[in-house]
PDB file of N, CA and C in Angstrom:
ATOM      1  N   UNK A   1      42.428  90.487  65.091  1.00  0.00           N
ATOM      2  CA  UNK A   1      42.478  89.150  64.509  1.00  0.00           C
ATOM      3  C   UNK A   1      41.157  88.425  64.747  1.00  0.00           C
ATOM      4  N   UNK A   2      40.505  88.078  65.777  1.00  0.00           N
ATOM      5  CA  UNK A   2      39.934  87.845  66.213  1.00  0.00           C
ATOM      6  C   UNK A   2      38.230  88.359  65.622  1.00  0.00           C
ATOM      7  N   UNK A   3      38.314  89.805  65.416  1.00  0.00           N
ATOM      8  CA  UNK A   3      37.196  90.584  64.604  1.00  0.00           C
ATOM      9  C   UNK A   3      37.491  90.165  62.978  1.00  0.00           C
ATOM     10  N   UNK A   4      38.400  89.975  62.019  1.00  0.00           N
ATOM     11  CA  UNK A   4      38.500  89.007  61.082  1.00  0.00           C
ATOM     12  C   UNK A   4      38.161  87.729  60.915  1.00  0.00           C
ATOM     13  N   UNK A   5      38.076  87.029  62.005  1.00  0.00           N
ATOM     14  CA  UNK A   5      37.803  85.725  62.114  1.00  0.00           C
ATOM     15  C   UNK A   5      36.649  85.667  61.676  1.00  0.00           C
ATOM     16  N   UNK A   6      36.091  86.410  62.676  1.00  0.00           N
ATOM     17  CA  UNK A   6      34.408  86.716  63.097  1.00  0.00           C
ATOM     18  C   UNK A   6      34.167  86.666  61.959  1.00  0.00           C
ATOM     19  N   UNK A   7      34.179  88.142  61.304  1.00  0.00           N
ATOM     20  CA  UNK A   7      33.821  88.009  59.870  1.00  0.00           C
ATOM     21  C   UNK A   7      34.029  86.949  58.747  1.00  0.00           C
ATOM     22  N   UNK A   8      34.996  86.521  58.696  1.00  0.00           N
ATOM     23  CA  UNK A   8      35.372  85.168  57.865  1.00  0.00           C
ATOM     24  C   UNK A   8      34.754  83.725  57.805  1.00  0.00           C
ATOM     25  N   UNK A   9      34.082  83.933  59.598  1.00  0.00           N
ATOM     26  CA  UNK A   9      32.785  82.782  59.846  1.00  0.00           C
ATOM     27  C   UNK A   9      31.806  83.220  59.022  1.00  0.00           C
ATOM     28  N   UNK A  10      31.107  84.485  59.875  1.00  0.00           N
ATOM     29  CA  UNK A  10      29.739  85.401  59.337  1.00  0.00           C
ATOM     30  C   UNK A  10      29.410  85.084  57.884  1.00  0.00           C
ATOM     31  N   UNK A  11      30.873  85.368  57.196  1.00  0.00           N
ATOM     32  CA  UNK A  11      30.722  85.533  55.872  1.00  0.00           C
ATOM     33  C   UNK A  11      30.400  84.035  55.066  1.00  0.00           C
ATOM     34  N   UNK A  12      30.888  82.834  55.762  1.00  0.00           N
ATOM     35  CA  UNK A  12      30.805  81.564  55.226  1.00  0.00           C
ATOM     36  C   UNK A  12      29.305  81.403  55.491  1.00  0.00           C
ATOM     37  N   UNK A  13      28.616  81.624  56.623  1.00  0.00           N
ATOM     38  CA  UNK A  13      27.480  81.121  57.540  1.00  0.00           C
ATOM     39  C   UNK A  13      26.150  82.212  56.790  1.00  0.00           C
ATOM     40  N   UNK A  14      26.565  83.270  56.262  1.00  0.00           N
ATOM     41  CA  UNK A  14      25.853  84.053  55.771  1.00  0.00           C
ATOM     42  C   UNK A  14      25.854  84.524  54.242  1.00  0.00           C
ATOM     43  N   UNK A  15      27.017  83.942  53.576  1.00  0.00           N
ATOM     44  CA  UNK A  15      26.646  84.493  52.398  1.00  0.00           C
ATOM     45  C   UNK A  15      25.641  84.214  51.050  1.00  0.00           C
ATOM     46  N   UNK A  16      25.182  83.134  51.672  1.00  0.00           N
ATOM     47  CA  UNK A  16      23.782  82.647  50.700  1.00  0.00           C
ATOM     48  C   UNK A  16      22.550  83.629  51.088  1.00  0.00           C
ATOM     49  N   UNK A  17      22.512  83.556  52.606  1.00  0.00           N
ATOM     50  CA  UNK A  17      21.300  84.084  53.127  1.00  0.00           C
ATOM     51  C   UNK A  17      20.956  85.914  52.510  1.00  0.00           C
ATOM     52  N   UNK A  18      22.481  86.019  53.036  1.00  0.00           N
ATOM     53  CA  UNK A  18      22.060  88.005  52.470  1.00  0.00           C
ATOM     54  C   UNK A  18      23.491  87.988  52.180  1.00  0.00           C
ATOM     55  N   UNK A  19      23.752  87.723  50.643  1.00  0.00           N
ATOM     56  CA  UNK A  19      25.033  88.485  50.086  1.00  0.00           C
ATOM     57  C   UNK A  19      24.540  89.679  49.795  1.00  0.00           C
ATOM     58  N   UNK A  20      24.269  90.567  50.226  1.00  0.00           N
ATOM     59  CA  UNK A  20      24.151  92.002  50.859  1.00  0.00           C
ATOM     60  C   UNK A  20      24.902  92.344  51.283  1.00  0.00           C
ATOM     61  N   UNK A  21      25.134  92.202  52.856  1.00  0.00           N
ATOM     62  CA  UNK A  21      25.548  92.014  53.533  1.00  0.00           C
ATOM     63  C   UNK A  21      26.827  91.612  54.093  1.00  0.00           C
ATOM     64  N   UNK A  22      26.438  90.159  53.264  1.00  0.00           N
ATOM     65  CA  UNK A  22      27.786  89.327  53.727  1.00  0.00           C
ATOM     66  C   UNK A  22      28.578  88.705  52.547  1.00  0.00           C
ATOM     67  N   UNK A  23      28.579  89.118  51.482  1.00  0.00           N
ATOM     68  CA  UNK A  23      28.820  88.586  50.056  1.00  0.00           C
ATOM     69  C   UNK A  23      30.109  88.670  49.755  1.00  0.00           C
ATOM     70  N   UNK A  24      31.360  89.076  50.854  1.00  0.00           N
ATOM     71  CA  UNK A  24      32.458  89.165  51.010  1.00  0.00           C
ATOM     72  C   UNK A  24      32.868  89.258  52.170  1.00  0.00           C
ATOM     73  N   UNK A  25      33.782  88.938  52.796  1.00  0.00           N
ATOM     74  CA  UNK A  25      34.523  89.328  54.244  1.00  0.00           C
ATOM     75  C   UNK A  25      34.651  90.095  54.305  1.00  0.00           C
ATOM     76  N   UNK A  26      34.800  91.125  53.478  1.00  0.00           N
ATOM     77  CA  UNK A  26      35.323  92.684  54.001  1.00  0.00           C
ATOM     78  C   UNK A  26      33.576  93.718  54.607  1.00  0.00           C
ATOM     79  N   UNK A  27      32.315  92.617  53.622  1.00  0.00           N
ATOM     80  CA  UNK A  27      31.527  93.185  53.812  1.00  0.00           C
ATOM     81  C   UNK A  27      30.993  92.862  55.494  1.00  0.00           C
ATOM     82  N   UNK A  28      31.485  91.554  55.621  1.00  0.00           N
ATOM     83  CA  UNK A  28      31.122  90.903  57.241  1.00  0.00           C
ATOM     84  C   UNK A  28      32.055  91.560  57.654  1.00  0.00           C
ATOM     85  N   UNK A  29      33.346  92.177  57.345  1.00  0.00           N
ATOM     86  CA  UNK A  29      33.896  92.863  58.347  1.00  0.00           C
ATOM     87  C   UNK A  29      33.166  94.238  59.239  1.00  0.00           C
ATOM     88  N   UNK A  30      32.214  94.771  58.811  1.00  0.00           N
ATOM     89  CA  UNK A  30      31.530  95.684  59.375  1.00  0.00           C
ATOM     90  C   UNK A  30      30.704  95.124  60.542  1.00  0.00           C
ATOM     91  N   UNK A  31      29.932  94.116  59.903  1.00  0.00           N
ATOM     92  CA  UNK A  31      28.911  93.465  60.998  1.00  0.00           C
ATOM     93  C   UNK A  31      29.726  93.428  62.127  1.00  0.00           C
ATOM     94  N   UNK A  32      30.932  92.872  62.205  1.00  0.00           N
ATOM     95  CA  UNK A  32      31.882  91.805  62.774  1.00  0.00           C
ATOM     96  C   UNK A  32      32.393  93.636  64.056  1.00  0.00           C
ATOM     97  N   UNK A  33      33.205  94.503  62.946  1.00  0.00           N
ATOM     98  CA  UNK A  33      33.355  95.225  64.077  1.00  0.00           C
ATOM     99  C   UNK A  33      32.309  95.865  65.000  1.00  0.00           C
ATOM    100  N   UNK A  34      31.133  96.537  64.168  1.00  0.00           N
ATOM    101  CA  UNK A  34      29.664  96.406  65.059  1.00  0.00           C
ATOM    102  C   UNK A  34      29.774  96.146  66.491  1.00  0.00           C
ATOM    103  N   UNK A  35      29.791  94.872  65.971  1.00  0.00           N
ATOM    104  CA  UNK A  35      29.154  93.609  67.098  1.00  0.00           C
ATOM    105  C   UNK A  35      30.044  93.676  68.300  1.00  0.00           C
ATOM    106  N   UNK A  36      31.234  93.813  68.062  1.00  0.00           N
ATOM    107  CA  UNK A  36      32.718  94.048  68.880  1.00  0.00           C
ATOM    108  C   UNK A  36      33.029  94.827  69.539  1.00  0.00           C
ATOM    109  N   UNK A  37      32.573  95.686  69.071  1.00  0.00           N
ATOM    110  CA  UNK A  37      32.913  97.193  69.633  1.00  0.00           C
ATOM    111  C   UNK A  37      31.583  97.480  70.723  1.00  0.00           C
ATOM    112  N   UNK A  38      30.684  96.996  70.289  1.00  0.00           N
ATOM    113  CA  UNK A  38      29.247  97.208  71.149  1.00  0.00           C
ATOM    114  C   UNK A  38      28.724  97.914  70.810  1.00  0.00           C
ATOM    115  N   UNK A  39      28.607  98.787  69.408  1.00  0.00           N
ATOM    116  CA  UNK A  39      27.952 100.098  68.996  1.00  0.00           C
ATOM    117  C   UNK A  39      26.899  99.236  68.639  1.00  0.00           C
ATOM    118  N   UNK A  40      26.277  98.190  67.825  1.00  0.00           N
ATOM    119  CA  UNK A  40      25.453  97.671  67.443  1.00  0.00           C
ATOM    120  C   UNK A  40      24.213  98.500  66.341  1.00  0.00           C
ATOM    121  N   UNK A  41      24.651  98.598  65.153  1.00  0.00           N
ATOM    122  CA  UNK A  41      23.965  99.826  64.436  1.00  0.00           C
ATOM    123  C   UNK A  41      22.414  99.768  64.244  1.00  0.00           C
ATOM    124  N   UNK A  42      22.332  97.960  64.275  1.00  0.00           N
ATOM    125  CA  UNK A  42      21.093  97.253  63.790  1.00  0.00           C
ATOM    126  C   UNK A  42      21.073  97.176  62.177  1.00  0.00           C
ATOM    127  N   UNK A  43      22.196  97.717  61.277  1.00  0.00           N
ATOM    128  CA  UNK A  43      21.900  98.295  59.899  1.00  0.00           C
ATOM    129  C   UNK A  43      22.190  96.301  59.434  1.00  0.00           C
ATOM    130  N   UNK A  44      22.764  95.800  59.775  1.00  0.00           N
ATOM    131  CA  UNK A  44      23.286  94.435  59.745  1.00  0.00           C
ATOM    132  C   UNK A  44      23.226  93.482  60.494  1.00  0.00           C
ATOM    133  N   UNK A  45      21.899  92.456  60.026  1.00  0.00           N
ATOM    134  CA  UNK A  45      21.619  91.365  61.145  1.00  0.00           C
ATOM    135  C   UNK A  45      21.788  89.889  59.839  1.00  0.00           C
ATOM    136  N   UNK A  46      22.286  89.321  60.884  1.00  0.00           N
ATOM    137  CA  UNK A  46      22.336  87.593  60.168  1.00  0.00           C
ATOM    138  C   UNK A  46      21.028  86.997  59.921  1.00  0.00           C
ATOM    139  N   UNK A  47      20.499  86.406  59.151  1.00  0.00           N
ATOM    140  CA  UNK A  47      19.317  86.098  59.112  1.00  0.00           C
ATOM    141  C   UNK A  47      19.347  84.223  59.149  1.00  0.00           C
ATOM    142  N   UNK A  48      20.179  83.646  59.175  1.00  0.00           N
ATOM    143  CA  UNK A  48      20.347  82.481  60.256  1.00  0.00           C
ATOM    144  C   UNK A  48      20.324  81.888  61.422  1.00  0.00           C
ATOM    145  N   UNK A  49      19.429  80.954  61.522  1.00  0.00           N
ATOM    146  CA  UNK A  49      19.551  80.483  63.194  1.00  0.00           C
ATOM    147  C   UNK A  49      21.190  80.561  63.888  1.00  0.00           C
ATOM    148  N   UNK A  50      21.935  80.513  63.160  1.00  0.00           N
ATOM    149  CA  UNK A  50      23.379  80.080  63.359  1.00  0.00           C
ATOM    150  C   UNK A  50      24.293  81.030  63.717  1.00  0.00           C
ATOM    151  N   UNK A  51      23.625  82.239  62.497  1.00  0.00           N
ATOM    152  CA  UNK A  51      24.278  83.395  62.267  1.00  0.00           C
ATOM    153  C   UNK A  51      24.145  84.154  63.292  1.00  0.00           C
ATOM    154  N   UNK A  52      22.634  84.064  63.619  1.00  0.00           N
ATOM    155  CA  UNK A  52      22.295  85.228  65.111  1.00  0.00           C
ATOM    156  C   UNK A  52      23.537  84.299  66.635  1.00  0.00           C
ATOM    157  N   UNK A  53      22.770  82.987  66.911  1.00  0.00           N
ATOM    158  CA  UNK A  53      24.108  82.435  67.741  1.00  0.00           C
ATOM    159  C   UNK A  53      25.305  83.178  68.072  1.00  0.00           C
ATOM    160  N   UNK A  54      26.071  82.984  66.421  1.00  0.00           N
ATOM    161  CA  UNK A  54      27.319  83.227  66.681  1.00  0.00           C
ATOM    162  C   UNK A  54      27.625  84.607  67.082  1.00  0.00           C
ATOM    163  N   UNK A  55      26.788  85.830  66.453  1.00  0.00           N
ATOM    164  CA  UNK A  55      26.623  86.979  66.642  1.00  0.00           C
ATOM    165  C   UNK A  55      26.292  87.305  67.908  1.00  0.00           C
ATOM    166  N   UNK A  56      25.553  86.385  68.882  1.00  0.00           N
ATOM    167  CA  UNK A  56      25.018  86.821  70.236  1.00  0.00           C
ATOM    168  C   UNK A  56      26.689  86.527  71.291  1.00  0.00           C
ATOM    169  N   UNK A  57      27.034  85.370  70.760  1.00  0.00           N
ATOM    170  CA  UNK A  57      28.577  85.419  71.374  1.00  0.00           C
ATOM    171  C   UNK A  57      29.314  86.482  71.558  1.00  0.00           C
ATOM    172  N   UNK A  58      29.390  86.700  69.994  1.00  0.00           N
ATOM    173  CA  UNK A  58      30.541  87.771  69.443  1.00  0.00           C
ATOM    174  C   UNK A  58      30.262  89.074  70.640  1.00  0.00           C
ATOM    175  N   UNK A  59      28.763  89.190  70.454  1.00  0.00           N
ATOM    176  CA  UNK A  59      28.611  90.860  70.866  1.00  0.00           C
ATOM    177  C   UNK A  59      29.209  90.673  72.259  1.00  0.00           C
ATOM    178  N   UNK A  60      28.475  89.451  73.202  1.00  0.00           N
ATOM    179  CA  UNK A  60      28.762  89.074  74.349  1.00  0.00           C
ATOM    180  C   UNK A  60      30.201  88.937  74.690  1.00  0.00           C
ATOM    181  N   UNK A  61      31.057  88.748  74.117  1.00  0.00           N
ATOM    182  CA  UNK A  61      32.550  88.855  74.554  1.00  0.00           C
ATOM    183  C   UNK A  61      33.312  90.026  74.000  1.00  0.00           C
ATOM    184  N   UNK A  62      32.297  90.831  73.203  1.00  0.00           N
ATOM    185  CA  UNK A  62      32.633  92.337  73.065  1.00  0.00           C
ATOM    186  C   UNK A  62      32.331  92.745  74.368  1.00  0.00           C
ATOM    187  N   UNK A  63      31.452  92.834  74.798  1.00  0.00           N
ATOM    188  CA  UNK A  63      31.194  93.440  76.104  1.00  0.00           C
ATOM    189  C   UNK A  63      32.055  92.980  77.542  1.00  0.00           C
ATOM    190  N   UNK A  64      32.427  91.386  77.383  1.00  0.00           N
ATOM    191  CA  UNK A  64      33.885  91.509  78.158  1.00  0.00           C
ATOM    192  C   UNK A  64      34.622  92.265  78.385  1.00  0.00           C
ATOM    193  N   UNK A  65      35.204  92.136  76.897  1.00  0.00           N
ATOM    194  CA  UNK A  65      36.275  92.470  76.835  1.00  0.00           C
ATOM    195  C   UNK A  65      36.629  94.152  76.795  1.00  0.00           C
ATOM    196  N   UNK A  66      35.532  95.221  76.856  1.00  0.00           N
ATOM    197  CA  UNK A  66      35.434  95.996  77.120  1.00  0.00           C
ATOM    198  C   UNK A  66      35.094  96.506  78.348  1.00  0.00           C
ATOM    199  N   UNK A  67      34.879  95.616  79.524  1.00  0.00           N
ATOM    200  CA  UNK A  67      34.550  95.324  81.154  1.00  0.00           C
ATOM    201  C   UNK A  67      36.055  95.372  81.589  1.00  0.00           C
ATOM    202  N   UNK A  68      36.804  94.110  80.819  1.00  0.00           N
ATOM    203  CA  UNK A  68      37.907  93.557  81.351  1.00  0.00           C
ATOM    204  C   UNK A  68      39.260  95.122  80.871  1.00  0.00           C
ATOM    205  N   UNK A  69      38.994  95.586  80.187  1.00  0.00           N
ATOM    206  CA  UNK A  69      39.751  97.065  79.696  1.00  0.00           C
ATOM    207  C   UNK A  69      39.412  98.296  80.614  1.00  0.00           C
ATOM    208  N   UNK A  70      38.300  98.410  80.754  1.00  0.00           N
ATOM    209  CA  UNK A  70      37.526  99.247  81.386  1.00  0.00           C
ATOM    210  C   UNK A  70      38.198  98.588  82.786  1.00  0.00           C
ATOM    211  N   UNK A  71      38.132  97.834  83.464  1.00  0.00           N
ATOM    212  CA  UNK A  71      38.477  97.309  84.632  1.00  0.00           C
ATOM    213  C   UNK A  71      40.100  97.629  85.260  1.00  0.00           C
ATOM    214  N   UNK A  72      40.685  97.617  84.180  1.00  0.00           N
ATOM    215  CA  UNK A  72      42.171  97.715  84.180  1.00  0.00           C
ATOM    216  C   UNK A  72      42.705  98.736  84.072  1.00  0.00           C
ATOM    217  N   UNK A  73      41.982  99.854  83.462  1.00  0.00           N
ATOM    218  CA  UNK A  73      42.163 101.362  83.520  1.00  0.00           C
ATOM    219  C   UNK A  73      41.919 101.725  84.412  1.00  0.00           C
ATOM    220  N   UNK A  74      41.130 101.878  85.262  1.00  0.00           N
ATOM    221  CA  UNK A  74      40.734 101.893  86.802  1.00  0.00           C
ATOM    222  C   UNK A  74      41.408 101.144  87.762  1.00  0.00           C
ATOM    223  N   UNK A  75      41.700 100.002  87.765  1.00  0.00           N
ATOM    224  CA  UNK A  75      42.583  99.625  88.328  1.00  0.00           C
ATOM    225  C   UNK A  75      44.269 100.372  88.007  1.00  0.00           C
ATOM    226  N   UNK A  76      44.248 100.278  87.248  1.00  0.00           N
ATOM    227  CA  UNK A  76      46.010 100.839  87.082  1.00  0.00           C
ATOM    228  C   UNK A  76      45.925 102.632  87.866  1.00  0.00           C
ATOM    229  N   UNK A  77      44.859 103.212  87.089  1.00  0.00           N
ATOM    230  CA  UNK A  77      44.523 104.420  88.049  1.00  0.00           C
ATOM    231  C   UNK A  77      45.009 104.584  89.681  1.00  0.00           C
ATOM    232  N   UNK A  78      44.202 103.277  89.745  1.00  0.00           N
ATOM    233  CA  UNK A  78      44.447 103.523  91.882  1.00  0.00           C
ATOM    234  C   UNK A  78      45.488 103.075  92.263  1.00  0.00           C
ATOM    235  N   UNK A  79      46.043 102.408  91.328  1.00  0.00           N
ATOM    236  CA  UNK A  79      47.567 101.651  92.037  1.00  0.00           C
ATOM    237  C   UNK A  79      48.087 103.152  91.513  1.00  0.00           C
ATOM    238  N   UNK A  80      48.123 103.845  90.435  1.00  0.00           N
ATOM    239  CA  UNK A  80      49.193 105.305  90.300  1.00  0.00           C
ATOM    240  C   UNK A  80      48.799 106.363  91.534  1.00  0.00           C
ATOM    241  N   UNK A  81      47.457 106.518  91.779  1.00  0.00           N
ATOM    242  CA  UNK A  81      46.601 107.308  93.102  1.00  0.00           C
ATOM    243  C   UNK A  81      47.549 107.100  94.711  1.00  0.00           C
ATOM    244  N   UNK A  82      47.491 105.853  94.468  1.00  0.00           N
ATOM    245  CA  UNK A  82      48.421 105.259  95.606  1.00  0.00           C
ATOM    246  C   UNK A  82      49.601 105.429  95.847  1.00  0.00           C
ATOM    247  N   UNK A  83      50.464 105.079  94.825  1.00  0.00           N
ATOM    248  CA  UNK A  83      51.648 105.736  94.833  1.00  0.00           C
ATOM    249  C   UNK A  83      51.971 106.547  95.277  1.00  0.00           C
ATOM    250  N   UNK A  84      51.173 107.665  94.293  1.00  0.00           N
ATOM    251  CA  UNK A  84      51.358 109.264  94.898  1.00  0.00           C
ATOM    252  C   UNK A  84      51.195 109.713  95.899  1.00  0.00           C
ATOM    253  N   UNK A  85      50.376 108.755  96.526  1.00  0.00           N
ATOM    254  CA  UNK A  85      50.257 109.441  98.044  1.00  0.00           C
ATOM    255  C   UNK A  85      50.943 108.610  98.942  1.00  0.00           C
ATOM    256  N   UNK A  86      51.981 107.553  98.530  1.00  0.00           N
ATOM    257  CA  UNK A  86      52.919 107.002  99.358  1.00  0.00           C
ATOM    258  C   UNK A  86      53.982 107.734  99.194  1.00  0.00           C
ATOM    259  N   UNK A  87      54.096 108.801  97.847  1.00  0.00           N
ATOM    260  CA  UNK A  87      55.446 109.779  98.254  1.00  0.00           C
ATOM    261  C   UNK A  87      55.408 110.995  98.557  1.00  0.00           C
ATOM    262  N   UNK A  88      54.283 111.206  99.180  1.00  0.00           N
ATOM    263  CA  UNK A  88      53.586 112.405  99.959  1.00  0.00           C
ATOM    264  C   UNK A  88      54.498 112.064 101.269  1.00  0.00           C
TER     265      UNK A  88
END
């Protein structure tokens, strides 16, 4: 939901600059997952003061939120690690 959004901004904030790009939401939907995921292709940059902004967010709470996942898999790990060796 959240990676739709994105794009649905991108696409308002960008589609004068490079309807290329961004000349539809579905086309900001790429940028949008990009940016999210953290692969970052470079094939798609905003060419707005505004656009880069919002994009430096986006990527930045991609990388959270892939900390905060990453964090919790490991954590859930050692609490199961633990277990197992409390019914040892």
């Amino acid at each position: 939901i959240i990676t739709y959004i994105m794009a649905s901004v991108m696409y308002i904030i960008e589609r004068n600059s490079d309807p290329e790009h961004f000349g539809s939401i579905f086309r900001a939907m790429w940028f949008s997952f990009v940016s999210v995921t953290t692969i970052g292709y470079g094939d798609v940059v905003p060419q707005t003061t505004i656009g880069k902004l919002l994009a430096c967010i986006f990527a930045f709470s991609g990388i959270i939120c892939v900390t905060i996942l990453t964090a919790n898999i490991i954590d859930m790990n050692s609490q199961y690690d633990h277990s197992e060796s409390e019914q040892r």
